[in-house]
PDB file of N, CA and C in Angstrom:
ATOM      1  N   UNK A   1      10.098  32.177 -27.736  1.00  0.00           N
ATOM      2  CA  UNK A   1      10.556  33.066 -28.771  1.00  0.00           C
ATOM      3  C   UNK A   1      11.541  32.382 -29.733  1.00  0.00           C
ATOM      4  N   UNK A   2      12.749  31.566 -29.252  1.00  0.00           N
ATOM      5  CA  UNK A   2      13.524  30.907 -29.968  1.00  0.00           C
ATOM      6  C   UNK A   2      12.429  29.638 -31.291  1.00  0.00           C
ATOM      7  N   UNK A   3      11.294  29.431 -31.060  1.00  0.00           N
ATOM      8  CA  UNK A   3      10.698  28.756 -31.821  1.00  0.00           C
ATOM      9  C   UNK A   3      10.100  29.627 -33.006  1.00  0.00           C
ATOM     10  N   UNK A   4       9.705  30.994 -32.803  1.00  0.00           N
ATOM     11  CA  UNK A   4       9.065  31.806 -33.588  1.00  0.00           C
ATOM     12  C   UNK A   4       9.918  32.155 -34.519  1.00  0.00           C
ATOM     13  N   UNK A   5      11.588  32.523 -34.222  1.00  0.00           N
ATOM     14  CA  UNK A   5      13.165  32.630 -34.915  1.00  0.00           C
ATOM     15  C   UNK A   5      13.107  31.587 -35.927  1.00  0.00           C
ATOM     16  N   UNK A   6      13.084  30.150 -35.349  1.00  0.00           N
ATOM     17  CA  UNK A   6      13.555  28.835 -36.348  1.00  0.00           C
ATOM     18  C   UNK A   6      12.397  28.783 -37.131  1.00  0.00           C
ATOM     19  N   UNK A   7      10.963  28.789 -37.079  1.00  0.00           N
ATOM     20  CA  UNK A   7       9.841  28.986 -38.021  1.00  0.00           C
ATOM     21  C   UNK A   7       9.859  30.312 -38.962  1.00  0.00           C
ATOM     22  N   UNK A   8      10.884  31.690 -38.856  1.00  0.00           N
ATOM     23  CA  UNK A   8      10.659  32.300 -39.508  1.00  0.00           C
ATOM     24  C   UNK A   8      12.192  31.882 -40.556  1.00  0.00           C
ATOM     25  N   UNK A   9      13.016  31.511 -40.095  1.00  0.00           N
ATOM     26  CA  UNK A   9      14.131  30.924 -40.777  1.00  0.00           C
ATOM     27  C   UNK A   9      13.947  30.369 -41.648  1.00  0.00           C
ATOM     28  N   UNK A  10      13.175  28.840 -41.156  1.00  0.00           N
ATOM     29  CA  UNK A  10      12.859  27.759 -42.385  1.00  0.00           C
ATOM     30  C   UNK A  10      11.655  28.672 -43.076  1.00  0.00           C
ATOM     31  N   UNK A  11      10.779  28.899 -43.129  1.00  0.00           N
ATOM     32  CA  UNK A  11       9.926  29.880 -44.311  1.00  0.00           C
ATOM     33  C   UNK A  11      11.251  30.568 -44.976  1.00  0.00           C
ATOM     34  N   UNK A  12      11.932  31.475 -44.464  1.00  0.00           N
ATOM     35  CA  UNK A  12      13.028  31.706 -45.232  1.00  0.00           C
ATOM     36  C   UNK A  12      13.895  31.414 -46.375  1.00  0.00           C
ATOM     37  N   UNK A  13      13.843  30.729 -45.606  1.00  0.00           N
ATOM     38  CA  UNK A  13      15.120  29.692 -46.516  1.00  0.00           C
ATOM     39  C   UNK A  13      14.451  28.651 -47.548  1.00  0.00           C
ATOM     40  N   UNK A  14      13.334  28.518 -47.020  1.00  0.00           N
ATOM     41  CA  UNK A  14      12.008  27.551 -48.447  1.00  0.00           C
ATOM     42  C   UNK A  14      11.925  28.696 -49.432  1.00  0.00           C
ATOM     43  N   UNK A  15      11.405  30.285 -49.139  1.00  0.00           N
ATOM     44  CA  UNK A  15      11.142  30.574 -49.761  1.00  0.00           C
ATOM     45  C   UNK A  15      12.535  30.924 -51.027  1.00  0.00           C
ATOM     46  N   UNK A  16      13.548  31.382 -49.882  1.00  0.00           N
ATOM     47  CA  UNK A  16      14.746  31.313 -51.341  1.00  0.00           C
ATOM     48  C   UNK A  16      15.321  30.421 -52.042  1.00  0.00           C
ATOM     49  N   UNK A  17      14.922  29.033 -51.658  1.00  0.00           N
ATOM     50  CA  UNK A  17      15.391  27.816 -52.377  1.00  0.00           C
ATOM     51  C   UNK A  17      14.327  27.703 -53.646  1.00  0.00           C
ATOM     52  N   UNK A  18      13.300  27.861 -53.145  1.00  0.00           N
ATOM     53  CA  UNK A  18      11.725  27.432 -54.483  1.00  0.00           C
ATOM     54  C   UNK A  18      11.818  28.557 -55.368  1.00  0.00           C
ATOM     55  N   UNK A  19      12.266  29.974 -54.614  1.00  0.00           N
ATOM     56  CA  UNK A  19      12.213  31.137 -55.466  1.00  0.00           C
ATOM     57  C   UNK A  19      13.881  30.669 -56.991  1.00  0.00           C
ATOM     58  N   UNK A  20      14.863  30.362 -55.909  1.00  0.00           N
ATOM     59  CA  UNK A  20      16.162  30.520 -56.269  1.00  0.00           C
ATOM     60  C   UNK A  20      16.326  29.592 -57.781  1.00  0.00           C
ATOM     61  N   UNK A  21      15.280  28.915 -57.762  1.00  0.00           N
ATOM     62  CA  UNK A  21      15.241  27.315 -59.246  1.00  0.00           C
ATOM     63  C   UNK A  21      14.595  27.961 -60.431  1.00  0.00           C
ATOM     64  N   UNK A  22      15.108  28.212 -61.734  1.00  0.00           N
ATOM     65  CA  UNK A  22      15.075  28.477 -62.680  1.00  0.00           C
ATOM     66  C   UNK A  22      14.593  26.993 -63.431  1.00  0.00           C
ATOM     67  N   UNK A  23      12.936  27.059 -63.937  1.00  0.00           N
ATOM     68  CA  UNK A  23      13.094  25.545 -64.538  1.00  0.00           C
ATOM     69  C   UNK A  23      12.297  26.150 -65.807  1.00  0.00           C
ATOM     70  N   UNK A  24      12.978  25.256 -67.250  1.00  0.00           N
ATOM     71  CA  UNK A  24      12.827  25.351 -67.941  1.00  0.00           C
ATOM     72  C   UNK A  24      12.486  24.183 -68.740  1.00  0.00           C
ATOM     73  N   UNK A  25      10.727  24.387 -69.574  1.00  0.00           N
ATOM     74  CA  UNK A  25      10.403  23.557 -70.531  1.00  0.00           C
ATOM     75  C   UNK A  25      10.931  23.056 -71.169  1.00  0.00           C
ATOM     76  N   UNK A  26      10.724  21.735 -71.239  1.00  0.00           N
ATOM     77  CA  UNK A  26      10.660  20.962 -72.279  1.00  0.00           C
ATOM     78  C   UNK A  26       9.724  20.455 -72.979  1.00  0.00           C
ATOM     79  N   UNK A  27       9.779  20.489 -74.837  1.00  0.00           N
ATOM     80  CA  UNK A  27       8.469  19.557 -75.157  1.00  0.00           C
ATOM     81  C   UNK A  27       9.214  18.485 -76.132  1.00  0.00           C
ATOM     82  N   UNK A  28       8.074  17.529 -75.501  1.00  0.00           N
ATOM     83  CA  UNK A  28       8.341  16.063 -75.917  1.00  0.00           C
ATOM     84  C   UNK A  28       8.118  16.361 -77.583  1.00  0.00           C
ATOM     85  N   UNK A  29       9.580  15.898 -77.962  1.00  0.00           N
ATOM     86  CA  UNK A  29       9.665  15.991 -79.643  1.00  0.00           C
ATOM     87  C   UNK A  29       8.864  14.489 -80.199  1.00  0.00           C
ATOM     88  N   UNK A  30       9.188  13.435 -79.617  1.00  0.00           N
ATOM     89  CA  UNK A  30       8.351  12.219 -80.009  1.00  0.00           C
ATOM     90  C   UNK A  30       7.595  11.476 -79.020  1.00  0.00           C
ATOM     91  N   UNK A  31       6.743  12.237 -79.144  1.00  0.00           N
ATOM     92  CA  UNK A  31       5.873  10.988 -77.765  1.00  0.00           C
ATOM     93  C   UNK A  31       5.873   9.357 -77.917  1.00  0.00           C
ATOM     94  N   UNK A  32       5.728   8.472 -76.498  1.00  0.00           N
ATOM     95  CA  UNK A  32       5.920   7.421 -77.141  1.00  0.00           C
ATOM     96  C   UNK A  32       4.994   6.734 -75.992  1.00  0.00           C
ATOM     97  N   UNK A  33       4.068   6.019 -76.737  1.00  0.00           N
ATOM     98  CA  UNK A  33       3.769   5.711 -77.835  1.00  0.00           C
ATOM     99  C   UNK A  33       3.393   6.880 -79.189  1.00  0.00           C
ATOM    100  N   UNK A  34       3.298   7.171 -80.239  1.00  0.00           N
ATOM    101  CA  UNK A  34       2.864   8.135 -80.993  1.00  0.00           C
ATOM    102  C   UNK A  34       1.291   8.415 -80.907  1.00  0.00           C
ATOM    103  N   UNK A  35       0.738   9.052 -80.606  1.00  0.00           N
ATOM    104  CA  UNK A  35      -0.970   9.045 -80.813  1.00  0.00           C
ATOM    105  C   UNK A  35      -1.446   8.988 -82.301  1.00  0.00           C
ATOM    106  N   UNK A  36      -2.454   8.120 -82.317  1.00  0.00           N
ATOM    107  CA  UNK A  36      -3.056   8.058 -83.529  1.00  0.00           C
ATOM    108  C   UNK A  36      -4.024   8.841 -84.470  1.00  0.00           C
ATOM    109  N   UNK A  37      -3.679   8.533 -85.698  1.00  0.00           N
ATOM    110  CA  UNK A  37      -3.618   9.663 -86.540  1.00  0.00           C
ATOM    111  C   UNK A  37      -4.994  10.191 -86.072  1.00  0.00           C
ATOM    112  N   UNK A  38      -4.970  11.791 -86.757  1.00  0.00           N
ATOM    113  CA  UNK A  38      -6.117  12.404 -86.352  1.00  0.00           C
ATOM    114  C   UNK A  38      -6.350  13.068 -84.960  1.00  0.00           C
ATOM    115  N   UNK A  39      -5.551  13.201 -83.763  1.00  0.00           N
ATOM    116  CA  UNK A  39      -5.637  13.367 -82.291  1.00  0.00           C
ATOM    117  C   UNK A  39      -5.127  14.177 -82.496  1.00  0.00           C
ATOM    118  N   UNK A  40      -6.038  15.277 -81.645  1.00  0.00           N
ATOM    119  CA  UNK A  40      -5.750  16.455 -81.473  1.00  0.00           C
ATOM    120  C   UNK A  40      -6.260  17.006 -79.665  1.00  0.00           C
ATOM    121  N   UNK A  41      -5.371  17.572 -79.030  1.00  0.00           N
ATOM    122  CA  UNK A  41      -5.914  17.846 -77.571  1.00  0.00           C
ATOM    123  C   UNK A  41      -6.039  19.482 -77.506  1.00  0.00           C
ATOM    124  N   UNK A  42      -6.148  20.023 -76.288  1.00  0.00           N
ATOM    125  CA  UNK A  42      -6.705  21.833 -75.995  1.00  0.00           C
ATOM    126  C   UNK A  42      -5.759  21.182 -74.845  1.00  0.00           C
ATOM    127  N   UNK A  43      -4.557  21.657 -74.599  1.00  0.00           N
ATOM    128  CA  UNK A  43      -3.654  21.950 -73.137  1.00  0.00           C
ATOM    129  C   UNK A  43      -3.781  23.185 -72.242  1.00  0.00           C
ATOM    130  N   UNK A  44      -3.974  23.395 -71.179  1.00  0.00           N
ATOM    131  CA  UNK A  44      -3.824  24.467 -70.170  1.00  0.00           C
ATOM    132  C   UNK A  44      -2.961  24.291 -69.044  1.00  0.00           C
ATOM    133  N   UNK A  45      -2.364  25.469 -68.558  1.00  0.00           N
ATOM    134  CA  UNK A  45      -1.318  25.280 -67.671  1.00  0.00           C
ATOM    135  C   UNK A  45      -1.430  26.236 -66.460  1.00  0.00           C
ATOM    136  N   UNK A  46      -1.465  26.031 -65.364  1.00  0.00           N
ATOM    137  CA  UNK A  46      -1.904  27.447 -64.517  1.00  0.00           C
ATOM    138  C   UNK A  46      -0.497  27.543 -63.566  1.00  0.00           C
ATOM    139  N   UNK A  47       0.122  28.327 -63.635  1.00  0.00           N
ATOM    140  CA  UNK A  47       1.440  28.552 -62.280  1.00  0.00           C
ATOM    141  C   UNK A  47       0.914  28.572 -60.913  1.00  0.00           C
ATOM    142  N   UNK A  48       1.417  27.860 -60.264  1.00  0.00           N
ATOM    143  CA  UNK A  48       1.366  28.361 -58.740  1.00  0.00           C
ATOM    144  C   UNK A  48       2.629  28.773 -58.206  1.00  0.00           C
ATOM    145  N   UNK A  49       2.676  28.589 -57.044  1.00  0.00           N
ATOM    146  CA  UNK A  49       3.556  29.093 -55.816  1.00  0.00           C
ATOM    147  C   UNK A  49       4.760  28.438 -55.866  1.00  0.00           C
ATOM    148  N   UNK A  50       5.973  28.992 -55.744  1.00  0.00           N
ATOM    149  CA  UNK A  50       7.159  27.862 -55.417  1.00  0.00           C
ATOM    150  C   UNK A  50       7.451  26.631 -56.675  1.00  0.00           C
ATOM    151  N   UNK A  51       7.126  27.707 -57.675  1.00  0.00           N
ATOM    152  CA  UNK A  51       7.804  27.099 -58.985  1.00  0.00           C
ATOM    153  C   UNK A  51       6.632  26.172 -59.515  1.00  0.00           C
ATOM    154  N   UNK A  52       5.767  25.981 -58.855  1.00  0.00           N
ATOM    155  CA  UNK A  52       4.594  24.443 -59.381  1.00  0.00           C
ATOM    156  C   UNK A  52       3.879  24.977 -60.450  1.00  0.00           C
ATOM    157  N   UNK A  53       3.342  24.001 -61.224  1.00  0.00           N
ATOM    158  CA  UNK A  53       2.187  23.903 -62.326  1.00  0.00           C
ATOM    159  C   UNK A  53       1.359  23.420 -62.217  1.00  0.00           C
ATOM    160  N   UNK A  54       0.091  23.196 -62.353  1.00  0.00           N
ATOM    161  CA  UNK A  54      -0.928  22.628 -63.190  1.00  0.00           C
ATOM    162  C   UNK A  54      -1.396  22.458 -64.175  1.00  0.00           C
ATOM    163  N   UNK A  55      -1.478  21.098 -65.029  1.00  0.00           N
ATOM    164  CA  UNK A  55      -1.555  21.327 -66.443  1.00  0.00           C
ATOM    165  C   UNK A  55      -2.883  20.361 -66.557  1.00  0.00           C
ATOM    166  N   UNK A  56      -3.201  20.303 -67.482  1.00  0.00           N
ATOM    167  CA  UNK A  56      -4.527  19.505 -67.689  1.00  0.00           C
ATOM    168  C   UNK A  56      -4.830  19.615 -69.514  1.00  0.00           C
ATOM    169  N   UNK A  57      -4.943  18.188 -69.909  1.00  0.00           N
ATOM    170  CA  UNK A  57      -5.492  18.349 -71.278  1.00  0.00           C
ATOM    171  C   UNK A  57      -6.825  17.371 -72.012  1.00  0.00           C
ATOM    172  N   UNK A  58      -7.275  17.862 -72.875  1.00  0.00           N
ATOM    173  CA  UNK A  58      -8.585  17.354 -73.201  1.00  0.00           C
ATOM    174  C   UNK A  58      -8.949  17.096 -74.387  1.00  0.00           C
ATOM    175  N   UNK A  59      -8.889  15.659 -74.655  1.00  0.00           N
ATOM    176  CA  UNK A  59      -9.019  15.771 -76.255  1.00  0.00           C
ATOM    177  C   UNK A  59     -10.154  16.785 -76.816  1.00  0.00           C
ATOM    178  N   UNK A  60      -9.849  16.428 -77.672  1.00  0.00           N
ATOM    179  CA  UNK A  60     -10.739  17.432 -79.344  1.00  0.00           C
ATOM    180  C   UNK A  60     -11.078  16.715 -80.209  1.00  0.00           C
ATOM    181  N   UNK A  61     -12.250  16.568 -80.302  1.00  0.00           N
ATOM    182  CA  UNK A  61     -13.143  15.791 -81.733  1.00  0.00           C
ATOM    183  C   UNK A  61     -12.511  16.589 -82.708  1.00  0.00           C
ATOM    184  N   UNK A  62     -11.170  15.452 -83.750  1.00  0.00           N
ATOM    185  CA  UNK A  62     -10.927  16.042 -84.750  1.00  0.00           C
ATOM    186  C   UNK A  62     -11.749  16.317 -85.947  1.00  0.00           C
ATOM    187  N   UNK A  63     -11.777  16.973 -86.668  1.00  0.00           N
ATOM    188  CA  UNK A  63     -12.572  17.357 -88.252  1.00  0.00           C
ATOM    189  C   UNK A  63     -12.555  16.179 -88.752  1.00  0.00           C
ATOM    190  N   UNK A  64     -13.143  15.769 -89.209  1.00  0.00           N
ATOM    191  CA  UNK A  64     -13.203  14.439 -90.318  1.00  0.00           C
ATOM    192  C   UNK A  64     -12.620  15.172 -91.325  1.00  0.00           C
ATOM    193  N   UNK A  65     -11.582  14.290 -92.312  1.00  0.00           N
ATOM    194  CA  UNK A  65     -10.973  14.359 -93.022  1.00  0.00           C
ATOM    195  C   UNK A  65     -11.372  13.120 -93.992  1.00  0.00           C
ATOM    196  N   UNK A  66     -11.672  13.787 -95.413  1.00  0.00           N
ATOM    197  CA  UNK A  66     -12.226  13.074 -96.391  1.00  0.00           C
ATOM    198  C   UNK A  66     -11.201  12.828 -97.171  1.00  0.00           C
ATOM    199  N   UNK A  67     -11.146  11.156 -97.230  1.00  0.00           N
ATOM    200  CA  UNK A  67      -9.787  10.453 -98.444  1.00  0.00           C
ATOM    201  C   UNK A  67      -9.674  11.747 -99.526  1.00  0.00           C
ATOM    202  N   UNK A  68      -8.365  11.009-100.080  1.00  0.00           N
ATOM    203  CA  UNK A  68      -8.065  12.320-101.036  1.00  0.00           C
ATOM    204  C   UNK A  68      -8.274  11.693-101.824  1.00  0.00           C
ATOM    205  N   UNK A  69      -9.420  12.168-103.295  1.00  0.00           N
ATOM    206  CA  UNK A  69      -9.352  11.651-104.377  1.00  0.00           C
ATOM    207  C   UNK A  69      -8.190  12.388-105.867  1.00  0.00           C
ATOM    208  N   UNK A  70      -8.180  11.461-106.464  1.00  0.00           N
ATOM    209  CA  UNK A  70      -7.885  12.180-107.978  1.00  0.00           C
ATOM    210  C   UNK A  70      -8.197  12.131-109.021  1.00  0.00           C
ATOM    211  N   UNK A  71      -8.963  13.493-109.659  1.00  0.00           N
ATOM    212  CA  UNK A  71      -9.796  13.229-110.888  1.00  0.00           C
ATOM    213  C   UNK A  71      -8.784  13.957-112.385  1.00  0.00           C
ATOM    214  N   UNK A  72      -8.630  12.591-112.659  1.00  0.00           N
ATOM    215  CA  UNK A  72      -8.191  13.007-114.150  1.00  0.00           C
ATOM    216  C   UNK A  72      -9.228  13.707-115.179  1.00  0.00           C
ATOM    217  N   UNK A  73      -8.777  14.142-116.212  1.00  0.00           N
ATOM    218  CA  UNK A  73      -9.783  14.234-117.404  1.00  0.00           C
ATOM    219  C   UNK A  73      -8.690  14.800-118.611  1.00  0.00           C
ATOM    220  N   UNK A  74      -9.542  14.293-119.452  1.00  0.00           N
ATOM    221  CA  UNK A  74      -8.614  14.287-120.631  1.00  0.00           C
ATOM    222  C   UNK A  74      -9.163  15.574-121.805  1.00  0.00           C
ATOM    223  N   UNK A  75      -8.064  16.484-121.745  1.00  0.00           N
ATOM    224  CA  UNK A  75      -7.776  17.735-121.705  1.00  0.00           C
ATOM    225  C   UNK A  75      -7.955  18.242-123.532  1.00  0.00           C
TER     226      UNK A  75
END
């Protein structure tokens, strides 16, 4: 019986330590290296248990982007 006590303790006490942590995001203002121009990703994040995440991301075929021209004409 004294073993069933100390196994319900430590669950206890895990659960109010993992519960007890307040964590708060951060996002990376400059990634480094910088990704190159045009990169674009789709991020997902799923919560689990005891404060954890899962995140996972996947690039994205950006749009082609056509040089910028400039057409004068004389007015």
């Amino acid at each position: 019986m004294p073993v069933v006590k100390f196994a319900v303790v430590i669950a206890v006490s895990l659960l109010v330590t993992a519960c007890g942590h307040v964590h708060f995001t951060q996002i990376a203002a400059e990634p480094n290296p910088p990704p190159p121009p045009g990169f674009q990703a789709t991020c997902t994040s799923m919560a689990l248990p005891f404060n954890g995440f899962i995140s996972s991301c996947t690039p994205v075929v950006a749009p082609a982007v056509a040089e910028e021209r400039v057409v004068r004409a004389k007015g």
